[in-house]
Protein backbone atom coordinates (compact mmCIF):
# COMPACT_ATOMS: atom_id res chain seq x y z
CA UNK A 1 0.00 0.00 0.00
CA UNK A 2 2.68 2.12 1.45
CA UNK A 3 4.72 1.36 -2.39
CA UNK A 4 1.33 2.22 -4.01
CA UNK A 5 0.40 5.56 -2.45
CA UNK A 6 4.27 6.52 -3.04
CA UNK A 7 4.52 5.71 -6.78
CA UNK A 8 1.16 7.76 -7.46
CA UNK A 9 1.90 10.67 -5.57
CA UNK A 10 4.81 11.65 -7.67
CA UNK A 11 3.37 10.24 -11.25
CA UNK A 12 0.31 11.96 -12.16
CA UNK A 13 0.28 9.06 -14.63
CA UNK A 14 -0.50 6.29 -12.25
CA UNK A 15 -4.04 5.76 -10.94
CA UNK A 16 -5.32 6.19 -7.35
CA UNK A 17 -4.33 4.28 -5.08
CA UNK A 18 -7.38 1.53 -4.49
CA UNK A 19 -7.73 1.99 -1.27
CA UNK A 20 -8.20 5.84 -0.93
CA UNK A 21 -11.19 4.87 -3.79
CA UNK A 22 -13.43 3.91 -1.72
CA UNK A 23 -13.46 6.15 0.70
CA UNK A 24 -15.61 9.05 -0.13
CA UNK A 25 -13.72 12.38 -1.46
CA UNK A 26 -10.95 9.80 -1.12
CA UNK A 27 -9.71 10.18 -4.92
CA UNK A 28 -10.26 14.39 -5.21
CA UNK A 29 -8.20 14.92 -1.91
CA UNK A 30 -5.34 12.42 -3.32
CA UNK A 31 -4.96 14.11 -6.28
CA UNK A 32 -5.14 18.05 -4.77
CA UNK A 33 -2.26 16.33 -2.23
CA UNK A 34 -0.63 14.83 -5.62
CA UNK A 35 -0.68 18.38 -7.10
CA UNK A 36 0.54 20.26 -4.03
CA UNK A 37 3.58 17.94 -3.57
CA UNK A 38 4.48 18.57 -7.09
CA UNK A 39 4.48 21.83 -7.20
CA UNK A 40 6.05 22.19 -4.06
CA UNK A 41 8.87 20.12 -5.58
CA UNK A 42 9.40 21.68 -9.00
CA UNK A 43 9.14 24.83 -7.05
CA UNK A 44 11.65 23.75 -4.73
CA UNK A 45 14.01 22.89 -7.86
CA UNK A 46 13.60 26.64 -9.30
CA UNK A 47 14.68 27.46 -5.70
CA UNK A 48 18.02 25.72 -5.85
CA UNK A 49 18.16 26.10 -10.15
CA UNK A 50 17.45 29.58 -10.93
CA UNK A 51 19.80 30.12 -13.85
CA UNK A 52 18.82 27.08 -15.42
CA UNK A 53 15.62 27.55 -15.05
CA UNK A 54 15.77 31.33 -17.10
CA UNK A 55 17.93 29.32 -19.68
CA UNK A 56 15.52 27.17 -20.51
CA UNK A 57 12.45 28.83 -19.99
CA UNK A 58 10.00 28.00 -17.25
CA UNK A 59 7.74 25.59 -19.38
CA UNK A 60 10.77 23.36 -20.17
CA UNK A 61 12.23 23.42 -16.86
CA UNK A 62 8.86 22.80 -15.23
CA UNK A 63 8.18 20.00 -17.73
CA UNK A 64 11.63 18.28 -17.19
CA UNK A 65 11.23 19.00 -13.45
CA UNK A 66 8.15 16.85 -14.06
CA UNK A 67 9.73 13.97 -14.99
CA UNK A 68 12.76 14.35 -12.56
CA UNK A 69 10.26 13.96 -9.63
CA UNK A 70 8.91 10.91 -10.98
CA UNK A 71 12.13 9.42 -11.32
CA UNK A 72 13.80 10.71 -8.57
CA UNK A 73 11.85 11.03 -5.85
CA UNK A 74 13.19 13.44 -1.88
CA UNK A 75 15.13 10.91 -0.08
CA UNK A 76 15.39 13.53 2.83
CA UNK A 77 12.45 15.43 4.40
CA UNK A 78 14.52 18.82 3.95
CA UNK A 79 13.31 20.53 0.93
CA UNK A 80 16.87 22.76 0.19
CA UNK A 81 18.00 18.83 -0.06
CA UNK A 82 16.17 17.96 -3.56
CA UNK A 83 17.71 17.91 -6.69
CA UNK A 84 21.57 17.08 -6.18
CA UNK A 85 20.94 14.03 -8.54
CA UNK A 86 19.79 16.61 -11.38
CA UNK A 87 22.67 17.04 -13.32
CA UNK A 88 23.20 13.38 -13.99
CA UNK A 89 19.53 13.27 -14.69
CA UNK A 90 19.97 16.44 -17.60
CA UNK A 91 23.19 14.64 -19.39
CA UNK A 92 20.65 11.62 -19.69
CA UNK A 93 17.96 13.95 -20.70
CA UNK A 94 17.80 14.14 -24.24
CA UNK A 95 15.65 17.30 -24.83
CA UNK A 96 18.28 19.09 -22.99
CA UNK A 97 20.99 18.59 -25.61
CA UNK A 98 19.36 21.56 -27.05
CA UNK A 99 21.60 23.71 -23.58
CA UNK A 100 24.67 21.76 -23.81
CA UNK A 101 25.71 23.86 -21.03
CA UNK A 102 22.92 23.06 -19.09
CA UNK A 103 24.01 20.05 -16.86
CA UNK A 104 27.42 22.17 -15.94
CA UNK A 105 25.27 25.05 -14.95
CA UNK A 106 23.24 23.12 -12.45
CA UNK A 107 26.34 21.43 -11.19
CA UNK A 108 27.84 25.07 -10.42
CA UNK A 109 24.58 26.02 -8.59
CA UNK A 110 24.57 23.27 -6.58
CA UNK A 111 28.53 24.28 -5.61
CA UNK A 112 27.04 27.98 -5.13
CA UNK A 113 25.08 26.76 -2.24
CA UNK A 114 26.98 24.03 -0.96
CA UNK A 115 29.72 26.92 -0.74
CA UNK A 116 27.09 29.63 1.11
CA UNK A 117 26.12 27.00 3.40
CA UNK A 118 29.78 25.77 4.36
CA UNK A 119 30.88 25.60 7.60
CA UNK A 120 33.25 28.82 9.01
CA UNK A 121 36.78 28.40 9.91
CA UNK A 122 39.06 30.55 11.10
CA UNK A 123 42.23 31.46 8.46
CA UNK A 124 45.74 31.11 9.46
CA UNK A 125 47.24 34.52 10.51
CA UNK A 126 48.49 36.71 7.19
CA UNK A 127 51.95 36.77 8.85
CA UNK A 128 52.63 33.44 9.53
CA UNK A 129 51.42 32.27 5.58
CA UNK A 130 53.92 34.91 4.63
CA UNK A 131 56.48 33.33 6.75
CA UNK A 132 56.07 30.08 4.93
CA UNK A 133 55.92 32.08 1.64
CA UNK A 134 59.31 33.65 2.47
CA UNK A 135 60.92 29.48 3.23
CA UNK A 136 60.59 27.89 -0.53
CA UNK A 137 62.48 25.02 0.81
CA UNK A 138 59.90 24.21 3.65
CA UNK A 139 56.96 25.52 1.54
CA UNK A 140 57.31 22.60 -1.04
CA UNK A 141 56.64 20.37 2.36
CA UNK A 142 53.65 21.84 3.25
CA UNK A 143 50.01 20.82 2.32
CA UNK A 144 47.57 23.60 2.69
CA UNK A 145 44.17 23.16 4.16
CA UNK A 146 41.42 25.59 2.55
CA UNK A 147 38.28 26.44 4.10
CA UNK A 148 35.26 24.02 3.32
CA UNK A 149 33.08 27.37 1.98
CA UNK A 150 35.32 26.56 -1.56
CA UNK A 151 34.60 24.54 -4.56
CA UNK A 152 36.23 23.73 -8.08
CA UNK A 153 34.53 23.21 -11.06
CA UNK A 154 36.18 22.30 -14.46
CA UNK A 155 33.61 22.90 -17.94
CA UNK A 156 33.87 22.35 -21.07
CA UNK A 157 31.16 25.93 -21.01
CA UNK A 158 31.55 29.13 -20.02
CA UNK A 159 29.31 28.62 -17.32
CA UNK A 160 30.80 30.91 -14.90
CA UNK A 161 30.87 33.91 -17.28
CA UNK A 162 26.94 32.59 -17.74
CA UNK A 163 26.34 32.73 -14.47
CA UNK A 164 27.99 35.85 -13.76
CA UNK A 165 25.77 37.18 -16.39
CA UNK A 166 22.32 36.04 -14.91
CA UNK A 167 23.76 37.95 -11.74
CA UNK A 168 24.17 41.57 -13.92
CA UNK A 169 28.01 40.78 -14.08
CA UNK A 170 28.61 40.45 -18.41
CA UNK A 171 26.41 39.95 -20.88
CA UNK A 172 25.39 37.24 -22.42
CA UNK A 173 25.52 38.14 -26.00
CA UNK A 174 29.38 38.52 -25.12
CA UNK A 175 30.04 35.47 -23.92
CA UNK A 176 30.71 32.02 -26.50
CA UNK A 177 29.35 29.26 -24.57
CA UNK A 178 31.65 26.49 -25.94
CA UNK A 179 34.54 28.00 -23.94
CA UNK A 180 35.80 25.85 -21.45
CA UNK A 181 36.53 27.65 -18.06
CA UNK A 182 37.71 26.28 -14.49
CA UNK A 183 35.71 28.16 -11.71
CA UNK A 184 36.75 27.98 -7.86
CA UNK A 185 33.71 29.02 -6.30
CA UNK A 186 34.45 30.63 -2.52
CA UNK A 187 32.99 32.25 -0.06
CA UNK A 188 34.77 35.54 1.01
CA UNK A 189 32.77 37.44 4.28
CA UNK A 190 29.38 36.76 3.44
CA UNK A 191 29.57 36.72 -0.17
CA UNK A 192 29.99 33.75 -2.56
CA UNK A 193 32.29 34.60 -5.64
CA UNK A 194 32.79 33.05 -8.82
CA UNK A 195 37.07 33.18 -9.56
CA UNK A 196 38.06 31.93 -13.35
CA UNK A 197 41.13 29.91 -13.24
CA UNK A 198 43.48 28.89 -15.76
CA UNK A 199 44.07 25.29 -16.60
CA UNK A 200 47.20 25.45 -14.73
CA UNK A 201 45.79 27.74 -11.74
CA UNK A 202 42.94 24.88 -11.21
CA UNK A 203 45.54 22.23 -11.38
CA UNK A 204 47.33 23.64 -8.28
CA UNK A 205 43.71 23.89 -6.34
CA UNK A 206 42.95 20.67 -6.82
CA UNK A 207 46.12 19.11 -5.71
CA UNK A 208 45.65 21.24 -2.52
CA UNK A 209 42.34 19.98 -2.01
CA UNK A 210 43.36 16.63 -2.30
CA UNK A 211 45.73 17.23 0.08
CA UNK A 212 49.15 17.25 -1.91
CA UNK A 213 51.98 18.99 -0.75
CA UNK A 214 53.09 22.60 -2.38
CA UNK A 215 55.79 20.93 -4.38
CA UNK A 216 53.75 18.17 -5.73
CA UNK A 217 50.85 20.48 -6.41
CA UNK A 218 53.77 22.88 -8.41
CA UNK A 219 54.93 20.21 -10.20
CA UNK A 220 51.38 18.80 -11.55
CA UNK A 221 50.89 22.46 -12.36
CA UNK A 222 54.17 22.81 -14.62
CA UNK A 223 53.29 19.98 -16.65
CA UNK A 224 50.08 21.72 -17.72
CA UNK A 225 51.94 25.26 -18.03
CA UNK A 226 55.90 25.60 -18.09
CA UNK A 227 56.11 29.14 -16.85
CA UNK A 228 53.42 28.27 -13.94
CA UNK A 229 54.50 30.58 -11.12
CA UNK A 230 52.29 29.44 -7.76
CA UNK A 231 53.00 33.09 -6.04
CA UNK A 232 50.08 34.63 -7.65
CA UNK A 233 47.54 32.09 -6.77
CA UNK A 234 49.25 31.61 -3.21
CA UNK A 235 49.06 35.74 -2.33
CA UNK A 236 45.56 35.22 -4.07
CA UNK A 237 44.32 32.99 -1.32
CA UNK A 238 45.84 34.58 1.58
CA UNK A 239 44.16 37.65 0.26
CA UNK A 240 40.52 35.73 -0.04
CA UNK A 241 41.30 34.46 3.81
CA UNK A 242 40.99 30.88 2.13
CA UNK A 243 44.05 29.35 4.09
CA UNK A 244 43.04 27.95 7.27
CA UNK A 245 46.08 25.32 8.31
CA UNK A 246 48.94 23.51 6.65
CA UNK A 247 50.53 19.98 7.36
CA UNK A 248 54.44 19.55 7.41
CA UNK A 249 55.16 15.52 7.82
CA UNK A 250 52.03 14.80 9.24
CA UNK A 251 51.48 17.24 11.63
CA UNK A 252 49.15 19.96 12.04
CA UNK A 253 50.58 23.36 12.71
């Protein structure tokens, strides 16, 4: 029953549930219940996809929201929970080949509020970083822990410049959508920004979010770009406050 009432509450396809039939007013009160959980759900999905959502119009996001729900139906009770499965569902979604972008985009909006959401931690003091900075022999030995309010994406799209855009930040007629970009996506005060990286620059950020050391994260880096020079995107994130500890050997300093 249970399996029943579950399957038809998210598939306006399916049938009452037999036993809410004969009840009376049973079958009208399913289906206003039916139509009030979907639309709390697709409206939940706009919520957390807004730039999709004016990419593709509201009748084809509502429409593929549709089918999303059926498919994919809350697995928590939190609302702001819903739709981290989306993406996977739009590369699968063939109507959506129309926005090639469009699976990156709701990848990076998912980051944006993962990031906005993030936990606080404190940064490591500007002077000691600096100290470290001014040691090149020690710094290749350290590994750099970044705050968890920071993200990377790598796209084949412009999808940063995109969403930028949506945000009054561009325009879109400017931007060629077939441009691959790296975004780190951090949280600086209270504000979430949206940082385009070179190939090389997103290289280093990843091996420091994986936990590499400096000199292994430099040396990833100058296989990608022979001239790679880490100071700028070291200053860069003691400027954003994005440095909150760093390993040497093992231990936490």
């Amino acid at each position: 029953m249970h399996d029943d009432f579950a399957s038809a509450l998210l598939n306006a396809d399916l049938p009452v549930p037999a036993s809410l039939t004969g009840h009376p007013g049973g079958r009208s009160r399913f289906n206003v219940y039916r139509n009030n959980v979907r639309v709390s759900l697709t409206e939940a999905l706009a919520a957390q996809f807004p730039v999709c959502r004016q990419l593709v119009g509201d009748d084809f996001f509502n429409a593929m929201a549709g089918i999303y729900i059926e498919q994919s139906p809350p697995s928590s009770p939190l609302l702001t929970d819903y739709g981290v499965t989306l993406p996977d569902f739009i590369d699968g979604f063939a109507p959506a080949a129309s926005v090639p972008c469009l699976a990156d985009m709701a990848r990076l909006e998912l980051l944006v509020q993962r990031v906005q959401h993030a936990a606080d931690a404190e940064p490591v003091a500007a002077d000691r970083l600096q100290a470290l900075l001014a040691d090149p022999e020690r710094l290749a030995r350290q590994a750099l822990q970044l705050t968890p309010a920071c993200a990377l994406l790598r796209s084949a799209f412009a999808v940063a410049s995109i969403w930028l855009a949506h945000h009054g930040e561009g325009r879109l007629q400017d931007i060629r959508t077939a441009t691959p970009e790296n975004v780190l996506v951090l949280r600086i005060g209270l504000s979430v920004r949206l940082l385009r990286l070179t190939g090389a620059d997103a290289t280093f950020i990843e091996c420091l979010r994986a936990g590499a050391p400096l000199g292994t994260a430099l040396e990833h880096s100058l296989q990608q770009q022979e001239d790679f020079n880490p100071a700028t995107m070291l200053q860069s994130l003691l400027e954003w406050r994005a440095v909150t500890g760093f390993i040497t050997q093992g231990d936490a300093l």
